[in-house]
Protein backbone atom coordinates (compact mmCIF):
# COMPACT_ATOMS: atom_id res chain seq x y z
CA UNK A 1 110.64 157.87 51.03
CA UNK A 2 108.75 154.66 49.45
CA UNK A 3 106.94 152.78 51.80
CA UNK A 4 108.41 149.46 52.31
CA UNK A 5 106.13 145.86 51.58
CA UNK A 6 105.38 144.47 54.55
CA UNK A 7 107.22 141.13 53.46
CA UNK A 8 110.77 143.36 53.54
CA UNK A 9 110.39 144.24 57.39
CA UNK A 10 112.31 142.42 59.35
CA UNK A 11 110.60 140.65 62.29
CA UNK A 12 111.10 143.69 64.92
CA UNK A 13 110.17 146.19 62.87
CA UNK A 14 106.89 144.34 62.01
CA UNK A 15 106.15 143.94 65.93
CA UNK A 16 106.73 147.39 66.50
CA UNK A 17 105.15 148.72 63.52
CA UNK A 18 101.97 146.61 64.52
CA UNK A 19 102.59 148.30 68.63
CA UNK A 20 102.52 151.56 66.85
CA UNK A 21 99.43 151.39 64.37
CA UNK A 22 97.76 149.45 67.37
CA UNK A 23 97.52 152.54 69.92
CA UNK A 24 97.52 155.22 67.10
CA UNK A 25 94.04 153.31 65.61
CA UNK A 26 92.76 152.85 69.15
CA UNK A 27 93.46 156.30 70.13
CA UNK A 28 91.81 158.24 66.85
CA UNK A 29 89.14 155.87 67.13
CA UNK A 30 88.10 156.71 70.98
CA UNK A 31 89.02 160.49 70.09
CA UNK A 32 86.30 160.27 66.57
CA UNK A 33 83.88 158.91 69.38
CA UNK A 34 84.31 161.74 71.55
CA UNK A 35 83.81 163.89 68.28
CA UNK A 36 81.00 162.62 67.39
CA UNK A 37 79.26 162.44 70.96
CA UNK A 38 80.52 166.09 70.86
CA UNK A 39 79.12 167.25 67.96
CA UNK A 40 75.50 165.44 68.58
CA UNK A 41 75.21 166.68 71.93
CA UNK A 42 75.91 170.26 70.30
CA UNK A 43 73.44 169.67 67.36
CA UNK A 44 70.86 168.85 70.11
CA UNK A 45 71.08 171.75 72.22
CA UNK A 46 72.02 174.36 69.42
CA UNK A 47 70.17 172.79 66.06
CA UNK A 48 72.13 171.68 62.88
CA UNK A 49 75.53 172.86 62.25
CA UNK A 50 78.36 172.13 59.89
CA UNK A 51 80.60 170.64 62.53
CA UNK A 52 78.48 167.41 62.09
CA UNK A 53 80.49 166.39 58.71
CA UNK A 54 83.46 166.43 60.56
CA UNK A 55 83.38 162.76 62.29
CA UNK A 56 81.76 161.52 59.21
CA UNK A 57 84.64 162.76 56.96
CA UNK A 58 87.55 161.13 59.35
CA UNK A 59 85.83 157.70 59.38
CA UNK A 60 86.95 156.75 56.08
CA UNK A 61 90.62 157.76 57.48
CA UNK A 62 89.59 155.30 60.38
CA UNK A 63 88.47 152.94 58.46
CA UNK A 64 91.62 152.69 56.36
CA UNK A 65 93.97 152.46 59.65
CA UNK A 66 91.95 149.64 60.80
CA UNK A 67 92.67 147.68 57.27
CA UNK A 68 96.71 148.61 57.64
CA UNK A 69 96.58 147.11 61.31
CA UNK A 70 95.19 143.98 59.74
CA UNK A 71 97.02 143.74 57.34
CA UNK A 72 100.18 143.51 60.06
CA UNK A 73 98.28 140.94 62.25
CA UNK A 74 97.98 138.90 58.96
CA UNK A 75 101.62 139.13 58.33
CA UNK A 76 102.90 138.38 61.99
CA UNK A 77 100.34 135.31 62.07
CA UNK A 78 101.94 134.40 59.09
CA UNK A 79 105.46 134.65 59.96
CA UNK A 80 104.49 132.94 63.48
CA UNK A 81 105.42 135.73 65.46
């Protein structure tokens, strides 16, 4: 299935679509902060380990969630929703 231009949404499915990538964002981003807290808390008491790439490699993902919730503020504020 092709994702659909944010133009072609109608006006409800941008609202919900923006509900949507608003609490998923919100939500990875407190659960990479526990994560990360996690993971330094175990370097400090155990030394190095490998686990500490793991919050570094899912930023990028968070980082690219935050850009599509923009991008459907931008198009709401746009349409004067």
């Amino acid at each position: 299935m092709a994702k659909k231009e944010l133009r072609d949404l109608s006006n409800e499915e941008l609202l919900t679509n923006e509900k949507k990538m608003k609490a998923i964002t919100l939500v990875f981003a407190v659960l990479l902060i526990f994560l990360f807290s996690s993971i330094i808390l175990l370097t400090v008491k155990k030394g190095f380990s490998v686990l500490i790439v793991t919050p570094i490699a899912l930023f990028p993902l968070l980082i690219i969630m935050l850009n599509n919730w923009n991008d459907l503020k931008k198009e709401i504020k746009l349409r004067n929703l």
